[in-house]
PDB file of N, CA and C in Angstrom:
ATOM      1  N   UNK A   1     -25.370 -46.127  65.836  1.00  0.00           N
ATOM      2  CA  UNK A   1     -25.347 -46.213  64.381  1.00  0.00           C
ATOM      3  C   UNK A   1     -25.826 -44.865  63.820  1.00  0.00           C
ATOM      4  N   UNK A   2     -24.930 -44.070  62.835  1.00  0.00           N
ATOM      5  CA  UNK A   2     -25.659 -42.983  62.403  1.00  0.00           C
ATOM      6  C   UNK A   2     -26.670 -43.537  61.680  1.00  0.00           C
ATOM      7  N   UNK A   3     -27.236 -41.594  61.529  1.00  0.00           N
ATOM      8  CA  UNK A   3     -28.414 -42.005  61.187  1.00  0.00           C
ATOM      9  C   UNK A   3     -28.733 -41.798  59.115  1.00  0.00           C
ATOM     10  N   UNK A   4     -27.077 -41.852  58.768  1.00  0.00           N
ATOM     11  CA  UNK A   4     -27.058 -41.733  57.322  1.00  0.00           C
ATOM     12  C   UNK A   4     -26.647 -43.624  57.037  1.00  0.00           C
ATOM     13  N   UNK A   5     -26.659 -44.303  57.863  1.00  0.00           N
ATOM     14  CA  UNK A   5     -26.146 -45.685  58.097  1.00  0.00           C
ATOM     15  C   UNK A   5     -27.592 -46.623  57.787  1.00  0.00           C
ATOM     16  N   UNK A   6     -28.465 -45.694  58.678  1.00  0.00           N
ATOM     17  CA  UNK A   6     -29.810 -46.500  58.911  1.00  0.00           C
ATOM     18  C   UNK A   6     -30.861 -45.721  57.612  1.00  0.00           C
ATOM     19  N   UNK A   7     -30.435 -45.022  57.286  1.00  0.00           N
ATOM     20  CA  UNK A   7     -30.892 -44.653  55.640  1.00  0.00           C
ATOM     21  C   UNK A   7     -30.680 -45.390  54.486  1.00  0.00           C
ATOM     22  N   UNK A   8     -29.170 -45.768  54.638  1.00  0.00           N
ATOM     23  CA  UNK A   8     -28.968 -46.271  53.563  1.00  0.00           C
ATOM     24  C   UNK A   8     -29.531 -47.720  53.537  1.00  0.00           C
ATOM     25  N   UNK A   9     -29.665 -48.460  54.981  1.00  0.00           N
ATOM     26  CA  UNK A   9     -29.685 -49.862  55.019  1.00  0.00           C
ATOM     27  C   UNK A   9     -31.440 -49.777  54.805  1.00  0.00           C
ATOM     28  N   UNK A  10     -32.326 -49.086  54.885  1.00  0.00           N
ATOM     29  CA  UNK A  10     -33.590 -48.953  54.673  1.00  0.00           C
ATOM     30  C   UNK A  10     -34.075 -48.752  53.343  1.00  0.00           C
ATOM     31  N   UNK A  11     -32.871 -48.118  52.661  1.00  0.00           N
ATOM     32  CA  UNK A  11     -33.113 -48.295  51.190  1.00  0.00           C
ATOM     33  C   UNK A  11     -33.195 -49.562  50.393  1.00  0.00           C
ATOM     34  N   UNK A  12     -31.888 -49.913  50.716  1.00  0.00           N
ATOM     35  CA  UNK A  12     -31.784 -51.071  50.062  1.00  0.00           C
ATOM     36  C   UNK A  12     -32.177 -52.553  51.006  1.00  0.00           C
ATOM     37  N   UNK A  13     -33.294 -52.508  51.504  1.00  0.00           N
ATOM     38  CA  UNK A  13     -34.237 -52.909  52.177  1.00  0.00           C
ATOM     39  C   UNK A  13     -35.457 -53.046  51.064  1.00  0.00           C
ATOM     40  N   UNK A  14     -35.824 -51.800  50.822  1.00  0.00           N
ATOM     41  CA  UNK A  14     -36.702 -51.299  50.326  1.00  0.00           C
ATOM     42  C   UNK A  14     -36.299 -51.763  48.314  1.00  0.00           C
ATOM     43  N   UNK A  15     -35.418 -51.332  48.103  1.00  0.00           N
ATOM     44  CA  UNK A  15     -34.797 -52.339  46.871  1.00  0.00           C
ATOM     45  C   UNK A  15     -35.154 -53.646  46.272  1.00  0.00           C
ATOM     46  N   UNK A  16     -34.666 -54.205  47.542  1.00  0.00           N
ATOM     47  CA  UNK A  16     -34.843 -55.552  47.570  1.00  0.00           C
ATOM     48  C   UNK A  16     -36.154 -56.404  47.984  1.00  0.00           C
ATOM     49  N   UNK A  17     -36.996 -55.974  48.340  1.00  0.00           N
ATOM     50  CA  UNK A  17     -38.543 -55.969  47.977  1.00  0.00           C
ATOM     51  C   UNK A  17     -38.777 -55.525  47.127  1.00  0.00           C
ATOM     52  N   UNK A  18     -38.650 -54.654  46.378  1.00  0.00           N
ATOM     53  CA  UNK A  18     -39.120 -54.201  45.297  1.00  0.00           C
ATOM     54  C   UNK A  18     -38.942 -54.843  44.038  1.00  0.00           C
ATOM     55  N   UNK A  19     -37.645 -55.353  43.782  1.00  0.00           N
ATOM     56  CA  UNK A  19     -37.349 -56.073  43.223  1.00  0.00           C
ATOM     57  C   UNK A  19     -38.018 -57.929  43.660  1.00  0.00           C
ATOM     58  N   UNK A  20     -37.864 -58.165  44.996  1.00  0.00           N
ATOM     59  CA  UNK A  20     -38.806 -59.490  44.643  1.00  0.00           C
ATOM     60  C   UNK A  20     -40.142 -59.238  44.209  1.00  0.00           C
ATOM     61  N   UNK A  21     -40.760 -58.163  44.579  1.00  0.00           N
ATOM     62  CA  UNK A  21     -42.616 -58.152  44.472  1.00  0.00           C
ATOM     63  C   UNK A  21     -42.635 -57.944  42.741  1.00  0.00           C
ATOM     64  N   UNK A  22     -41.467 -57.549  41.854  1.00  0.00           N
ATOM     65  CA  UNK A  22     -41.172 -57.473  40.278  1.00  0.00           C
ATOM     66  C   UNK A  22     -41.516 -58.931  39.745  1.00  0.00           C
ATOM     67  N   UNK A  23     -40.467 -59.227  40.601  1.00  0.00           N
ATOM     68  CA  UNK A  23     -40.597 -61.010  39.908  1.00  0.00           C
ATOM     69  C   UNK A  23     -41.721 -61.994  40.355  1.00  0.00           C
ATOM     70  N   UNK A  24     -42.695 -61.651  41.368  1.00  0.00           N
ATOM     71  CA  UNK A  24     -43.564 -62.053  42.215  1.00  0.00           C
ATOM     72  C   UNK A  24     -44.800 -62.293  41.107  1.00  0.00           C
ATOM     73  N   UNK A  25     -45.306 -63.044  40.768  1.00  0.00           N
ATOM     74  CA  UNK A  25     -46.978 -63.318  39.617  1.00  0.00           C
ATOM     75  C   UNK A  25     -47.172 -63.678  40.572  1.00  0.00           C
ATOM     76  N   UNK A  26     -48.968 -63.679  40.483  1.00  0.00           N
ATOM     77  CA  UNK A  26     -50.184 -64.276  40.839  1.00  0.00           C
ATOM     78  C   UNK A  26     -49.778 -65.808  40.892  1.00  0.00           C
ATOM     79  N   UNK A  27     -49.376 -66.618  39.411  1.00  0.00           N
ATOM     80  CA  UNK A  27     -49.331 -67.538  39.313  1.00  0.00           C
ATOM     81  C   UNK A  27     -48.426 -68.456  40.697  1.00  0.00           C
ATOM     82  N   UNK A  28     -47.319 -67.603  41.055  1.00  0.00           N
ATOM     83  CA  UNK A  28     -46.571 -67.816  42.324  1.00  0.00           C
ATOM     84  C   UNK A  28     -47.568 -68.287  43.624  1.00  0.00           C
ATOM     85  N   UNK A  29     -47.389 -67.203  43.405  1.00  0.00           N
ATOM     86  CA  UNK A  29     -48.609 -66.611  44.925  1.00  0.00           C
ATOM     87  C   UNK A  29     -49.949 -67.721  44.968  1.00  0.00           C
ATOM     88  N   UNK A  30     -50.491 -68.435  44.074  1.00  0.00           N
ATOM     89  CA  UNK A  30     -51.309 -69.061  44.002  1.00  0.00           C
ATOM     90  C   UNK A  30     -51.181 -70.480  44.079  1.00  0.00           C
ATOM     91  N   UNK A  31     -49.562 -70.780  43.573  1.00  0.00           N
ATOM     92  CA  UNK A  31     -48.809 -72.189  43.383  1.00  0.00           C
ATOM     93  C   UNK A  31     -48.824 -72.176  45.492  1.00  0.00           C
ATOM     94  N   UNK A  32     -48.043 -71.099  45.804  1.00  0.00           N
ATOM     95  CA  UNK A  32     -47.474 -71.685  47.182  1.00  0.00           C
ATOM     96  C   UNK A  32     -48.885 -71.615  47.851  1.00  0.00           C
ATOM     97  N   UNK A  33     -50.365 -70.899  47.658  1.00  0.00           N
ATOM     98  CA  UNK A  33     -50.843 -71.226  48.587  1.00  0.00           C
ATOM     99  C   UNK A  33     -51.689 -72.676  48.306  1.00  0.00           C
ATOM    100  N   UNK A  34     -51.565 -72.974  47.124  1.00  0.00           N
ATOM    101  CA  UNK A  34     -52.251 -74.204  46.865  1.00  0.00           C
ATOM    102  C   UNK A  34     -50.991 -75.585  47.663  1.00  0.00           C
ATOM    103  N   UNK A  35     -49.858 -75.208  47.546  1.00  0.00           N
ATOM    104  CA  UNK A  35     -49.350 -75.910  48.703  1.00  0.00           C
ATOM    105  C   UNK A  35     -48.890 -76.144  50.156  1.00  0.00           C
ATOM    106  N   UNK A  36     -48.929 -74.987  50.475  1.00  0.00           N
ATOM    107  CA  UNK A  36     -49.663 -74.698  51.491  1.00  0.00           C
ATOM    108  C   UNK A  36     -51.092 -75.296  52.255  1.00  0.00           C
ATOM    109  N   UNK A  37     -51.866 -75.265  51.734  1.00  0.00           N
ATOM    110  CA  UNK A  37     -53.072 -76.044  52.043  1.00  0.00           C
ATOM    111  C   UNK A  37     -53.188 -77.474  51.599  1.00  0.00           C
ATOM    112  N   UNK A  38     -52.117 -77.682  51.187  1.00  0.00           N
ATOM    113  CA  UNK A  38     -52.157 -79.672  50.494  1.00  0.00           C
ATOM    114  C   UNK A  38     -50.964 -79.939  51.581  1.00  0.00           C
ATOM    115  N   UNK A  39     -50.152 -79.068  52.385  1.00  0.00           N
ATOM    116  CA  UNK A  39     -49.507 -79.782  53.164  1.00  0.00           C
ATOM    117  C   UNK A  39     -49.817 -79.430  54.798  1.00  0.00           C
ATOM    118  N   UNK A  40     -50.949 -78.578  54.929  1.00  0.00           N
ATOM    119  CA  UNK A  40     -51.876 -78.334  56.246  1.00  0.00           C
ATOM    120  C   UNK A  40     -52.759 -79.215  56.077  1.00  0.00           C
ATOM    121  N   UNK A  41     -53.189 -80.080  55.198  1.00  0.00           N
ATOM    122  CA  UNK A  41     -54.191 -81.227  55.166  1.00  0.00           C
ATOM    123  C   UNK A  41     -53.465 -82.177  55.729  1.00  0.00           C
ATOM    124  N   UNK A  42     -52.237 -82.328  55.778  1.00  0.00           N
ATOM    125  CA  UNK A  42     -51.682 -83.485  56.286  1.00  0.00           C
ATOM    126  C   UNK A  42     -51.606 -83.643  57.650  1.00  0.00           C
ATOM    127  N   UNK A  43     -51.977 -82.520  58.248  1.00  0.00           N
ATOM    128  CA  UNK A  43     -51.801 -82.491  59.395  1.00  0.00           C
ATOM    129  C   UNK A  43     -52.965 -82.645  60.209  1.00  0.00           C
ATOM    130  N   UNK A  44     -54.372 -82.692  59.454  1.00  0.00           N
ATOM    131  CA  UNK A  44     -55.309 -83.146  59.934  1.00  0.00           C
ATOM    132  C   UNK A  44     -55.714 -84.340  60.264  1.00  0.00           C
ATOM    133  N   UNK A  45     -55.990 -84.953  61.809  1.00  0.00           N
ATOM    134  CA  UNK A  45     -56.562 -86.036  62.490  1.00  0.00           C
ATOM    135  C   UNK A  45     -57.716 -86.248  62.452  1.00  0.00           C
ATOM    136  N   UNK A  46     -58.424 -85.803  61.695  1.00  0.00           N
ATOM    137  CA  UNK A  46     -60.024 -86.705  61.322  1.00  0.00           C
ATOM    138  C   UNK A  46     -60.154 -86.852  59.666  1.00  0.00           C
ATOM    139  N   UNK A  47     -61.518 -87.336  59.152  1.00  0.00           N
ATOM    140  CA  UNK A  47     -61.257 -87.321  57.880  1.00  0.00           C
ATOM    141  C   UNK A  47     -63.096 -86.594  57.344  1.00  0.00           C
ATOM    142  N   UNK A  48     -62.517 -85.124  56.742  1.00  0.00           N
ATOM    143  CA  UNK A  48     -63.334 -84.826  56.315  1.00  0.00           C
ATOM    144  C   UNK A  48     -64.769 -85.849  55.645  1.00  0.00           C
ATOM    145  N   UNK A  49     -65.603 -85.322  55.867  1.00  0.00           N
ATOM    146  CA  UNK A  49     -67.393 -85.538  55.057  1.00  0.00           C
ATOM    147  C   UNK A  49     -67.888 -84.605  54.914  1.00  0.00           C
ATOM    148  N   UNK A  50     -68.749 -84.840  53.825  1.00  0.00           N
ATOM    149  CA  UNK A  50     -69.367 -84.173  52.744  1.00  0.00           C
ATOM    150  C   UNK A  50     -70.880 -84.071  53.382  1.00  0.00           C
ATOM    151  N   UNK A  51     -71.624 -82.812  53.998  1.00  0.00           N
ATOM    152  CA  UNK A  51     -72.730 -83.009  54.327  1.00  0.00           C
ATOM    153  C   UNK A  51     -73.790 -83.365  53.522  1.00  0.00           C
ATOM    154  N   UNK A  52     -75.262 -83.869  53.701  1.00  0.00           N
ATOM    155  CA  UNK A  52     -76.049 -84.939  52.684  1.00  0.00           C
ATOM    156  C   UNK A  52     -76.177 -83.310  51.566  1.00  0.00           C
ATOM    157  N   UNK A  53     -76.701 -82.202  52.486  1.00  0.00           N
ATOM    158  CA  UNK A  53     -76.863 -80.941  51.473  1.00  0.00           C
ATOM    159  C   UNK A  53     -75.339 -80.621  50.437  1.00  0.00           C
ATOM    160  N   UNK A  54     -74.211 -81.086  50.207  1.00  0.00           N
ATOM    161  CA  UNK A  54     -73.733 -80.695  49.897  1.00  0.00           C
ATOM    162  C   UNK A  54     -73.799 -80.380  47.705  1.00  0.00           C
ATOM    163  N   UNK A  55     -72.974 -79.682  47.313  1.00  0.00           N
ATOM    164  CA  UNK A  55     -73.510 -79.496  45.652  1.00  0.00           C
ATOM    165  C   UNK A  55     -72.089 -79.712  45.212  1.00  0.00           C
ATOM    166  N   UNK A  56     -71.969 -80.382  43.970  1.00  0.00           N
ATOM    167  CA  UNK A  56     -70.564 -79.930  43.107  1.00  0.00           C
ATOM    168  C   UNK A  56     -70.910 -79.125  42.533  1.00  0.00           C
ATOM    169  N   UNK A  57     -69.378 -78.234  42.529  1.00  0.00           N
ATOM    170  CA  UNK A  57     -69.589 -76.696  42.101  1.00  0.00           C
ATOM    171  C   UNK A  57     -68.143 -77.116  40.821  1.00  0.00           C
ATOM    172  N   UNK A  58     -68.446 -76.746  39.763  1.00  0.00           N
ATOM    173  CA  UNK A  58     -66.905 -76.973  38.913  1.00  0.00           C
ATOM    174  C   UNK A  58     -67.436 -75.653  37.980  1.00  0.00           C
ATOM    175  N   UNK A  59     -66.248 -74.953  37.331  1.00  0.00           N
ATOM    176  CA  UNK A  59     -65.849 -73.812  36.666  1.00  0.00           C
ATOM    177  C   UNK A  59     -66.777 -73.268  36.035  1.00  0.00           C
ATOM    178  N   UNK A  60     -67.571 -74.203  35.411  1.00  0.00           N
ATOM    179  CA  UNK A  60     -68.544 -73.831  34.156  1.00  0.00           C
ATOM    180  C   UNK A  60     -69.908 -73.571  34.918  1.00  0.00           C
ATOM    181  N   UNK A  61     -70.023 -73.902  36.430  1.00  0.00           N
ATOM    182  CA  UNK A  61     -71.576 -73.484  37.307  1.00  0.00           C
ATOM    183  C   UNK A  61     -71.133 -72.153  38.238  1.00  0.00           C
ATOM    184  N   UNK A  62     -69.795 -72.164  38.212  1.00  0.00           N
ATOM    185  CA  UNK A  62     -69.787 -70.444  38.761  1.00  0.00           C
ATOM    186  C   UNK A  62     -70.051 -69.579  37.517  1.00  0.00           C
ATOM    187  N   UNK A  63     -69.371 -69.587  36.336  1.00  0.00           N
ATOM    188  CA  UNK A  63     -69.000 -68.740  35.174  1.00  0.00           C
ATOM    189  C   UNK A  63     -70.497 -68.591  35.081  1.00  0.00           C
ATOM    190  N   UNK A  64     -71.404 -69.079  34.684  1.00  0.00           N
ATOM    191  CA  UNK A  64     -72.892 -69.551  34.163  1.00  0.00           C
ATOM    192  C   UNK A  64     -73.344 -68.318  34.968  1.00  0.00           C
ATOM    193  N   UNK A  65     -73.017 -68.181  36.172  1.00  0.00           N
ATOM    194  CA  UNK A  65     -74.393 -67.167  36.814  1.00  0.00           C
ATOM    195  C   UNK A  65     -73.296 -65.923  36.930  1.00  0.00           C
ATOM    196  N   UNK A  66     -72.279 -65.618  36.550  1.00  0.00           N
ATOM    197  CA  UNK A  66     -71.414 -64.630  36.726  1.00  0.00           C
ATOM    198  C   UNK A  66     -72.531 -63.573  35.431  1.00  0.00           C
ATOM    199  N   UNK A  67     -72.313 -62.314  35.985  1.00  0.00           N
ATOM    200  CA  UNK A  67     -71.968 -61.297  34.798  1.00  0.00           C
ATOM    201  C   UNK A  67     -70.582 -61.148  34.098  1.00  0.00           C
ATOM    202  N   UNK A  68     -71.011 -60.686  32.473  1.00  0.00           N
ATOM    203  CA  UNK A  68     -69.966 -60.375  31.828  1.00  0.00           C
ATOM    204  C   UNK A  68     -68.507 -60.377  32.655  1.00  0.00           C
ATOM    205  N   UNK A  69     -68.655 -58.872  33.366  1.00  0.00           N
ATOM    206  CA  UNK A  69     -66.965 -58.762  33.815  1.00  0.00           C
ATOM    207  C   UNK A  69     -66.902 -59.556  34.849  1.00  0.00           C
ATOM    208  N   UNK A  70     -67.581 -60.409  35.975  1.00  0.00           N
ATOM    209  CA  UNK A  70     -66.985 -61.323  36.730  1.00  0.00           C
ATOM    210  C   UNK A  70     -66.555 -62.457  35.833  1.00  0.00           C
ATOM    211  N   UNK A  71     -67.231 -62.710  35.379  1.00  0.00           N
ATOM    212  CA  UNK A  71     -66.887 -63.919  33.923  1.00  0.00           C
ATOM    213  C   UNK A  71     -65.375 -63.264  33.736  1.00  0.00           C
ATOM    214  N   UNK A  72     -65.258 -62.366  33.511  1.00  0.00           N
ATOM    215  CA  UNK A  72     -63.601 -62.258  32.537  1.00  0.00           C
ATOM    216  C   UNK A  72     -62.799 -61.858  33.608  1.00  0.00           C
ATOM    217  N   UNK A  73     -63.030 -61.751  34.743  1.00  0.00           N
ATOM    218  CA  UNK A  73     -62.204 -61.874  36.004  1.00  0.00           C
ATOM    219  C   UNK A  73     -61.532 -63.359  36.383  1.00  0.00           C
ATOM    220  N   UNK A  74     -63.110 -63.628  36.511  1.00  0.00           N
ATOM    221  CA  UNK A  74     -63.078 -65.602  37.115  1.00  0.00           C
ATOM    222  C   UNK A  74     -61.938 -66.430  36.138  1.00  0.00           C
ATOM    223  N   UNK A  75     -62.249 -65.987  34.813  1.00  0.00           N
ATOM    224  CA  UNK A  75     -61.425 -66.658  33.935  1.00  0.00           C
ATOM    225  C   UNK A  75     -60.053 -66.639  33.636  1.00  0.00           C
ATOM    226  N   UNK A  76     -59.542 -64.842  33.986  1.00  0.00           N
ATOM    227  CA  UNK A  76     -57.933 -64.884  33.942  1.00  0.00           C
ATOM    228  C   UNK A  76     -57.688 -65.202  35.514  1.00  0.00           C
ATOM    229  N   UNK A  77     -58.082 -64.991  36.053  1.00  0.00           N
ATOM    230  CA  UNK A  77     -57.585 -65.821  37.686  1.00  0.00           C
ATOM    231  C   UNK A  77     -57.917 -67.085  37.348  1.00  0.00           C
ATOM    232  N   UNK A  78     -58.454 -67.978  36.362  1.00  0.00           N
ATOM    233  CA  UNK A  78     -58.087 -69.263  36.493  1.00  0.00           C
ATOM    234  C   UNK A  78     -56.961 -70.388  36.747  1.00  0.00           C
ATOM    235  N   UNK A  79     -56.271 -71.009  37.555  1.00  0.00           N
ATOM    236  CA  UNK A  79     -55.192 -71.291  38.156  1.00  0.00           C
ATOM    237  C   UNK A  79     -55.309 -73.373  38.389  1.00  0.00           C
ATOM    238  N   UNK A  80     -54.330 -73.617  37.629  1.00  0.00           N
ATOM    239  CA  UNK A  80     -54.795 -75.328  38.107  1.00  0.00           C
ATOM    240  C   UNK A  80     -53.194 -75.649  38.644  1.00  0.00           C
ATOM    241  N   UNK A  81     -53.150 -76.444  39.734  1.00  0.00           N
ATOM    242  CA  UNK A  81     -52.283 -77.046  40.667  1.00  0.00           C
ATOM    243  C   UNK A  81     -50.816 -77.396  39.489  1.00  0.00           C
ATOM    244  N   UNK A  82     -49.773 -76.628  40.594  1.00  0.00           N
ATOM    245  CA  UNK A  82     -48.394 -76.979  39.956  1.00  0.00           C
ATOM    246  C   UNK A  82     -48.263 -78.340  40.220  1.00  0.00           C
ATOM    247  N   UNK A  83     -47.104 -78.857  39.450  1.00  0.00           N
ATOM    248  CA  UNK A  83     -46.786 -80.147  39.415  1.00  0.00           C
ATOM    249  C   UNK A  83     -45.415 -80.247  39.923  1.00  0.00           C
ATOM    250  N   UNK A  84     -44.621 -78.527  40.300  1.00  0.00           N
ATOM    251  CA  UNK A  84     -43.886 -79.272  41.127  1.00  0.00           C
ATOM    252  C   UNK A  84     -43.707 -78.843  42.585  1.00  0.00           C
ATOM    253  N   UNK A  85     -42.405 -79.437  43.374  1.00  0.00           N
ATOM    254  CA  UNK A  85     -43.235 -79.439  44.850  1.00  0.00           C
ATOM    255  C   UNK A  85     -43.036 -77.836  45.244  1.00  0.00           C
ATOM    256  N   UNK A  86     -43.361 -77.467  46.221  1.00  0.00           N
ATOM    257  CA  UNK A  86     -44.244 -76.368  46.753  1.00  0.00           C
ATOM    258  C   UNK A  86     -42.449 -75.382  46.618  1.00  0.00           C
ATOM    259  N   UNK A  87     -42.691 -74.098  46.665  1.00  0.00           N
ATOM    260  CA  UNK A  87     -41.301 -73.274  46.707  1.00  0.00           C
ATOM    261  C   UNK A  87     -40.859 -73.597  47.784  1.00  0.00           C
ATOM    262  N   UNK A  88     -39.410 -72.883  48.310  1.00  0.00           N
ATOM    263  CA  UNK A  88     -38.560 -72.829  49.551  1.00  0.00           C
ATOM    264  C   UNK A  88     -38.533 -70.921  49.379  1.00  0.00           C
ATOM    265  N   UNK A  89     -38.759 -70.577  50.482  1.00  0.00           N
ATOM    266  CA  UNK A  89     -39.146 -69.367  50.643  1.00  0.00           C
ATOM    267  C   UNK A  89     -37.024 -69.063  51.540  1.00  0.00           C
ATOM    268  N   UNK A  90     -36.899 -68.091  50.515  1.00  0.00           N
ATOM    269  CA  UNK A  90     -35.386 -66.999  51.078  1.00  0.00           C
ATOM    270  C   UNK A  90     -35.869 -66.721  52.617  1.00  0.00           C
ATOM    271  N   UNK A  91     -34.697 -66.784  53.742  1.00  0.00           N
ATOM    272  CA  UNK A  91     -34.583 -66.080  54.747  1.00  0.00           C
ATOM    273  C   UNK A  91     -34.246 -64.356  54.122  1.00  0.00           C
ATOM    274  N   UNK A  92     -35.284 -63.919  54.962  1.00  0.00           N
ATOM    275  CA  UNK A  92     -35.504 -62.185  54.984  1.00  0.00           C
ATOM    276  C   UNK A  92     -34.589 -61.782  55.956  1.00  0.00           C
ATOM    277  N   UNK A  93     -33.701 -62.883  56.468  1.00  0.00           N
ATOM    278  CA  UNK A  93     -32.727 -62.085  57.530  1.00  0.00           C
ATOM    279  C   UNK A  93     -33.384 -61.157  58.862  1.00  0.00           C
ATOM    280  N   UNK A  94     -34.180 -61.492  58.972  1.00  0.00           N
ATOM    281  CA  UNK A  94     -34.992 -60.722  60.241  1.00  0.00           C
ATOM    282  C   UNK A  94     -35.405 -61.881  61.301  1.00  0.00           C
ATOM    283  N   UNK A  95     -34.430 -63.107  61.599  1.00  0.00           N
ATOM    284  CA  UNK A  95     -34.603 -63.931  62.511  1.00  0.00           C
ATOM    285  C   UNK A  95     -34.508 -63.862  63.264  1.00  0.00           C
TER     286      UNK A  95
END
């Protein structure tokens, strides 16, 4: 294969990532790993417990001891579970 063949196909390689990581949010990225981990729970054979030390921790007892800018970090990364089911991820053709 020349090697103006394997240039061009590396470009538009390179394109075409570029263009998905465009359309790519946080909000994505955060949907699939939250399903991701709701469908690796299923695959667990025992059933979690809560040790006697354990604490509830909810939004407003992290924010509380944050400083200012972790506070306004914590808060735009705030993220609550999609409602619908998890993405189907494109073959990258590298099978």
């Amino acid at each position: 294969v020349p090697d103006g063949h394997k240039s061009m196909e590396a470009e538009a390689i390179g394109k075409r990532g570029q263009a998905f990581l465009e359309d790519l949010s946080m909000e994505r990225v955060y949907e699939y790993m939250y399903h991701l981990i709701v469908e690796y729970s299923k695959l667990q054979d025992f059933k979690p417990t809560l040790p006697p030390s354990a604490q509830a921790v909810c939004q407003e007892s992290v924010l509380c001891f944050a400083d200012p800018k972790q506070r306004q970090s914590l808060q735009k990364s705030a993220v609550f579970p999609s409602p619908s089911p998890p993405c189907t991820l494109l073959s990258s053709g590298f099978a």
